[in-house]
N, C-alpha and C. Protein backbone atom coordinates (compact mmCIF):
# COMPACT_ATOMS: atom_id res chain seq x y z
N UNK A 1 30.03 32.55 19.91
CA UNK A 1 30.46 31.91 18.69
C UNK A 1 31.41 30.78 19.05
N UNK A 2 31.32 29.48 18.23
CA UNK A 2 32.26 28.48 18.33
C UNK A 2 32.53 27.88 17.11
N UNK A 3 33.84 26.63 16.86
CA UNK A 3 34.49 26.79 16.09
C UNK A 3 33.87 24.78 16.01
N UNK A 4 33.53 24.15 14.98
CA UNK A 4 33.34 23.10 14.82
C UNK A 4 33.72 22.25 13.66
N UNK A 5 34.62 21.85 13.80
CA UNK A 5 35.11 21.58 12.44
C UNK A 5 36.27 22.29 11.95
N UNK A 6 35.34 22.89 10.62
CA UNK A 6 35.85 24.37 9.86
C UNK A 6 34.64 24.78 9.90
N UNK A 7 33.49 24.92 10.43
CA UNK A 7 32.65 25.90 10.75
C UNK A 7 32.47 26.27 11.88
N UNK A 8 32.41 27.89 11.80
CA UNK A 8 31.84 29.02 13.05
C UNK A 8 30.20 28.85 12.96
N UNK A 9 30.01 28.39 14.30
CA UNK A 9 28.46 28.18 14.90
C UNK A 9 28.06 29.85 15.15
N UNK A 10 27.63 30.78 14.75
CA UNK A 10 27.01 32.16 15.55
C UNK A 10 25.68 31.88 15.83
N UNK A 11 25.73 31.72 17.31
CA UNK A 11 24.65 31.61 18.06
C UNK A 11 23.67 33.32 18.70
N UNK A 12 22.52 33.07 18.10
CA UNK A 12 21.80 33.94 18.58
C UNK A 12 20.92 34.01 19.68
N UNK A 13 20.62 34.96 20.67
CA UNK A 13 19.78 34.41 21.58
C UNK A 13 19.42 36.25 22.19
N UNK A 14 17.48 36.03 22.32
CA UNK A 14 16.90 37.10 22.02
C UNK A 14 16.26 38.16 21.52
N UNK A 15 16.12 38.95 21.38
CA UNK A 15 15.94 39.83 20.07
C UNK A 15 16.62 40.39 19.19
N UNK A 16 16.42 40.45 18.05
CA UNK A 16 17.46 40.92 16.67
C UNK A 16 16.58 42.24 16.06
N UNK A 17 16.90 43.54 16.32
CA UNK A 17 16.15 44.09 16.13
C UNK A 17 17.44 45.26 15.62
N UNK A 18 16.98 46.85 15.30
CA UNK A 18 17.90 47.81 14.67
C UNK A 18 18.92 47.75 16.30
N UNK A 19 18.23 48.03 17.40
CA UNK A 19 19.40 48.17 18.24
C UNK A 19 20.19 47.22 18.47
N UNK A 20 20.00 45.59 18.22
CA UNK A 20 21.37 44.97 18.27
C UNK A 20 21.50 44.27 16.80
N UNK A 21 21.16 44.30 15.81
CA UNK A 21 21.77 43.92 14.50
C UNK A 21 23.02 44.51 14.11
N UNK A 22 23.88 45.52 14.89
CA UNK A 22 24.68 45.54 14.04
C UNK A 22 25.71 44.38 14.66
N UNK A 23 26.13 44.24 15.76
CA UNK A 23 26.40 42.77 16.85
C UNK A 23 26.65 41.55 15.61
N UNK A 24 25.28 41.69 15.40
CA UNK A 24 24.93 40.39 14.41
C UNK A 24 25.94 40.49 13.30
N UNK A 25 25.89 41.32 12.49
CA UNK A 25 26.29 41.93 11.26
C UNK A 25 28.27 41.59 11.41
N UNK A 26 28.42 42.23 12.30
CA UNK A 26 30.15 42.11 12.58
C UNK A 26 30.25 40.57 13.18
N UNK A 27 29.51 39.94 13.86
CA UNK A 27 29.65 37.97 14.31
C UNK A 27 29.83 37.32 12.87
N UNK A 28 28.47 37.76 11.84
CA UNK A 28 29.03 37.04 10.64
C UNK A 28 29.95 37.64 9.63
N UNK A 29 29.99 38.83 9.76
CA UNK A 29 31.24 39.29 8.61
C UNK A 29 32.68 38.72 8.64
N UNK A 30 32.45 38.38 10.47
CA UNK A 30 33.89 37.71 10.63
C UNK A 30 34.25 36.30 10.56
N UNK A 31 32.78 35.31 11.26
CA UNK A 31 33.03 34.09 10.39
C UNK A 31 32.86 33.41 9.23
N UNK A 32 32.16 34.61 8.52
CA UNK A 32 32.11 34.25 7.24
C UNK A 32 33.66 34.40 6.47
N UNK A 33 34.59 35.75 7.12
CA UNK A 33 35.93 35.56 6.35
C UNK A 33 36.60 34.37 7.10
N UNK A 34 36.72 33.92 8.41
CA UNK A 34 37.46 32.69 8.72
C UNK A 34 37.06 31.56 8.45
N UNK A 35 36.02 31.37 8.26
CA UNK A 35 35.48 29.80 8.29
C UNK A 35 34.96 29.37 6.53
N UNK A 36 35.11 27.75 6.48
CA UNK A 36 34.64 27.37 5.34
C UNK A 36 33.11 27.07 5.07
N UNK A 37 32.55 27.48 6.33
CA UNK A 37 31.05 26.93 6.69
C UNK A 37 31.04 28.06 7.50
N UNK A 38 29.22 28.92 7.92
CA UNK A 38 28.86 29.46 8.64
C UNK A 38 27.38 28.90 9.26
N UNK A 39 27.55 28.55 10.49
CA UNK A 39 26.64 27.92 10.93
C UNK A 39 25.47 29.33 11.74
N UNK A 40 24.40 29.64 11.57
CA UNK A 40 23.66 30.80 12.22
C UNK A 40 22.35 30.00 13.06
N UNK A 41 22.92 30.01 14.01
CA UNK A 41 21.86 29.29 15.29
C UNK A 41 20.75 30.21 16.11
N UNK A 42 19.87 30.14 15.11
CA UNK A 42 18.67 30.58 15.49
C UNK A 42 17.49 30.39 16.98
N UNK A 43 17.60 29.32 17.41
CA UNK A 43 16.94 28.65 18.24
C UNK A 43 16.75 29.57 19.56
N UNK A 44 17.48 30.32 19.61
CA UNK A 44 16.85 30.97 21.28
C UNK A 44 16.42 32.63 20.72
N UNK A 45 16.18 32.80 19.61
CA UNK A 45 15.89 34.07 19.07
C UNK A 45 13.90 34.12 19.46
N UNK A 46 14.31 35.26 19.96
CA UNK A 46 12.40 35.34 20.51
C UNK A 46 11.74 36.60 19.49
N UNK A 47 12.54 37.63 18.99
CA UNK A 47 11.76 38.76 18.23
C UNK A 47 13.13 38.73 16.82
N UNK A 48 12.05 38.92 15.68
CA UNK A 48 13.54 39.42 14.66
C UNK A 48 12.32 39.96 13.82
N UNK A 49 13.08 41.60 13.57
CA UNK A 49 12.64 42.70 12.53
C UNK A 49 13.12 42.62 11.44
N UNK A 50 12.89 43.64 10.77
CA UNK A 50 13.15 43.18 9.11
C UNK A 50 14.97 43.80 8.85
N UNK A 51 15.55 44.30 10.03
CA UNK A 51 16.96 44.46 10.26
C UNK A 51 17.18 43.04 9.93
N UNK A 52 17.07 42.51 11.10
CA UNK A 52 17.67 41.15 11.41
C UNK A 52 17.62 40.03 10.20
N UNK A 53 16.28 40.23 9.48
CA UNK A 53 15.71 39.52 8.59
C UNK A 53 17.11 39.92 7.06
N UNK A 54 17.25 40.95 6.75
CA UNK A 54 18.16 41.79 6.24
C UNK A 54 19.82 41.40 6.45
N UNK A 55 19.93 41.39 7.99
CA UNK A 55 21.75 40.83 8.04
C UNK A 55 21.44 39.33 7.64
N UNK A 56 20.51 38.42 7.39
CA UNK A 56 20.42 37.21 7.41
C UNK A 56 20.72 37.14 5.76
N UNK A 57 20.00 37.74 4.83
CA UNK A 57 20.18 37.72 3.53
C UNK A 57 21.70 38.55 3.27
N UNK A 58 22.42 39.36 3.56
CA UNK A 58 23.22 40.09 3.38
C UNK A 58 23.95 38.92 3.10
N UNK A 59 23.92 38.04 4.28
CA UNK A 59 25.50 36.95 4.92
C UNK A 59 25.23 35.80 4.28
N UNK A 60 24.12 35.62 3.60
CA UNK A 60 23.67 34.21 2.85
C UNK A 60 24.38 35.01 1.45
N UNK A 61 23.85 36.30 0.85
CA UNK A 61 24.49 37.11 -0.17
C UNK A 61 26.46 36.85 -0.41
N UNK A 62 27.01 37.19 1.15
CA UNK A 62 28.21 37.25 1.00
C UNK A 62 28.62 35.30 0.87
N UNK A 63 28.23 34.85 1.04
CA UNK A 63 28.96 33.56 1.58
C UNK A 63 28.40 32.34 0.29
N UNK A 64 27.70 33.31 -0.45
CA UNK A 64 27.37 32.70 -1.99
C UNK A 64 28.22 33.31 -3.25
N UNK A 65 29.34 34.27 -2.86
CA UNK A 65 30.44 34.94 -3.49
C UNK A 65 31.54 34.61 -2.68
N UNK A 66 31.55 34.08 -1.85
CA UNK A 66 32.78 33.71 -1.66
C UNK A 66 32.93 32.24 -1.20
N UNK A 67 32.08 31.57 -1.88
CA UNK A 67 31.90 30.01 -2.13
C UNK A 67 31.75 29.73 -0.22
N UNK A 68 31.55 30.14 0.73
CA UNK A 68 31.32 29.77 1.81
C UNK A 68 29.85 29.06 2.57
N UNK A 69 29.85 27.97 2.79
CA UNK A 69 28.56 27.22 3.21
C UNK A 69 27.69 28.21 4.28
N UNK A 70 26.50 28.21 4.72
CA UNK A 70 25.95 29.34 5.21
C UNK A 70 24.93 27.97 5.61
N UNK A 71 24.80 28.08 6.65
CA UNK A 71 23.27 26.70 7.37
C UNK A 71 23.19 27.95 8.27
N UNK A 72 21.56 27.94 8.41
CA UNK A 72 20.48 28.15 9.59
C UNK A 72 19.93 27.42 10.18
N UNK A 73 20.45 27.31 11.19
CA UNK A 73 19.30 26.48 12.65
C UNK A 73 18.53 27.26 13.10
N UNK A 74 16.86 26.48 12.44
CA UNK A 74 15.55 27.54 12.36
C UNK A 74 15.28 28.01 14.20
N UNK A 75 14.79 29.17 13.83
CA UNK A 75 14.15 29.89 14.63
C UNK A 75 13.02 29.32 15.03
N UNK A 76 12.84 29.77 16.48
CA UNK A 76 10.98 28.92 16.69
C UNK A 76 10.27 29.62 15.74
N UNK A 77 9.15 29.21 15.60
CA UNK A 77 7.83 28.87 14.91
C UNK A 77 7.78 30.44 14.68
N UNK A 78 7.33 31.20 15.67
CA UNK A 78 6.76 32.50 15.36
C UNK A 78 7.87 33.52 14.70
N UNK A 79 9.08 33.33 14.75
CA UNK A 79 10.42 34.28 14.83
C UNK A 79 10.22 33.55 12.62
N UNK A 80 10.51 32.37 12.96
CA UNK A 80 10.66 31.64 11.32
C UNK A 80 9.59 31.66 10.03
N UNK A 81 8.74 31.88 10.65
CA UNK A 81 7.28 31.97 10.13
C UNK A 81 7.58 33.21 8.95
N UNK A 82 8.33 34.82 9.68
CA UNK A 82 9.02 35.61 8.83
C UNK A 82 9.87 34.80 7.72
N UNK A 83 10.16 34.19 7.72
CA UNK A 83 11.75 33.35 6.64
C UNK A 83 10.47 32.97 5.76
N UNK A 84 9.66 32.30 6.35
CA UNK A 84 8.37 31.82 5.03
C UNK A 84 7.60 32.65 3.97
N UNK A 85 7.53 33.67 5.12
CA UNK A 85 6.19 35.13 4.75
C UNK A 85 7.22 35.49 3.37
N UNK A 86 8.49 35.63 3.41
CA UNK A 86 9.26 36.51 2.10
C UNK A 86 9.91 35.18 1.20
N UNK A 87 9.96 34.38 1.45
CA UNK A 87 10.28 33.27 0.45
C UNK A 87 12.14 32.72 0.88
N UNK A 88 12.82 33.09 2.23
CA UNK A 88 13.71 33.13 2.40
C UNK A 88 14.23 31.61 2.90
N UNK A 89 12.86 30.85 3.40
CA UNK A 89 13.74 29.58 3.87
C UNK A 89 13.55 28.71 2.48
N UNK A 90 13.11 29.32 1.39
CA UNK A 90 13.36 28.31 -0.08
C UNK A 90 14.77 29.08 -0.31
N UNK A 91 15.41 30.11 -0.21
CA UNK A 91 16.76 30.20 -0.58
C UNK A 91 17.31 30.22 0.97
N UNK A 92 17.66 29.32 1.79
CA UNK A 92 18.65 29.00 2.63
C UNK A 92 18.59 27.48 2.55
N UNK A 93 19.40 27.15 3.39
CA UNK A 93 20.04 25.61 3.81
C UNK A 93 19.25 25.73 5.68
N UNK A 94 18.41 25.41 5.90
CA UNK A 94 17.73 25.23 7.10
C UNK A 94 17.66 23.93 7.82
N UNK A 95 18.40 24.21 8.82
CA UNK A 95 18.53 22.82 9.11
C UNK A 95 17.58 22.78 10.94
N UNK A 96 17.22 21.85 11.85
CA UNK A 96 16.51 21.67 13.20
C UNK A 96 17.61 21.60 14.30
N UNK A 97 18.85 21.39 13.88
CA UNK A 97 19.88 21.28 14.64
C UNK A 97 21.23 21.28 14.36
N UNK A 98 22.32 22.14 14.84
CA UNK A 98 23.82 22.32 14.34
C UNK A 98 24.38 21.19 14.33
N UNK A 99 24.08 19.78 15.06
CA UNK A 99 24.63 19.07 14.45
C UNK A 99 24.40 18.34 12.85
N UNK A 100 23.14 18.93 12.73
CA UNK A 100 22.90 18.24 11.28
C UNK A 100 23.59 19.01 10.04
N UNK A 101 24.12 20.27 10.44
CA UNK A 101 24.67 21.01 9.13
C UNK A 101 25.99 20.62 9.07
């Protein structure tokens, strides 16, 4: 995790699955309370289950109650393709690169 701005970048890299989502879950609970922006950097993520898919809506959930910006830097093709299948990248802010959010 890094600090840019006033947004926390949480960078992911690997699989997001039940055995490491909860990792995930405590990275954004915490920059979602410090930061005015949460940046979730998708790009080196190779597998994500419907856990992972799940802490992603939770933290878009929390950070839309507590007025906090929430950007995703998409996942490759096959990992993001999920965000399409459930209708999730029409409710996020998806951006190709952390510097663009």
């Amino acid at each position: 995790m890094s600090s840019q701005d006033s947004a926390e970048i949480v960078t992911v890299r690997g699989d997001v699955d039940l055995a490491t989502v909860g990792a995930l879950r405590n990275e954004l609970t915490g920059a979602l309370a410090r930061a005015d922006a949460v940046v979730l950097d998708l790009r080196e993520v190779s597998f994500m289950d419907t856990q992972g898919l799940a802490a992603v809506i939770e933290a878009e959930q929390a950070s839309s109650q507590s007025g906090t910006r929430f950007v995703v830097v998409r996942a490759p093709a096959k990992v993001h393709r999920l965000f399409d299948m459930i209708g999730l990248s029409d409710r996020l802010t998806v951006v190709d690169d952390p510097s663009a959010a």
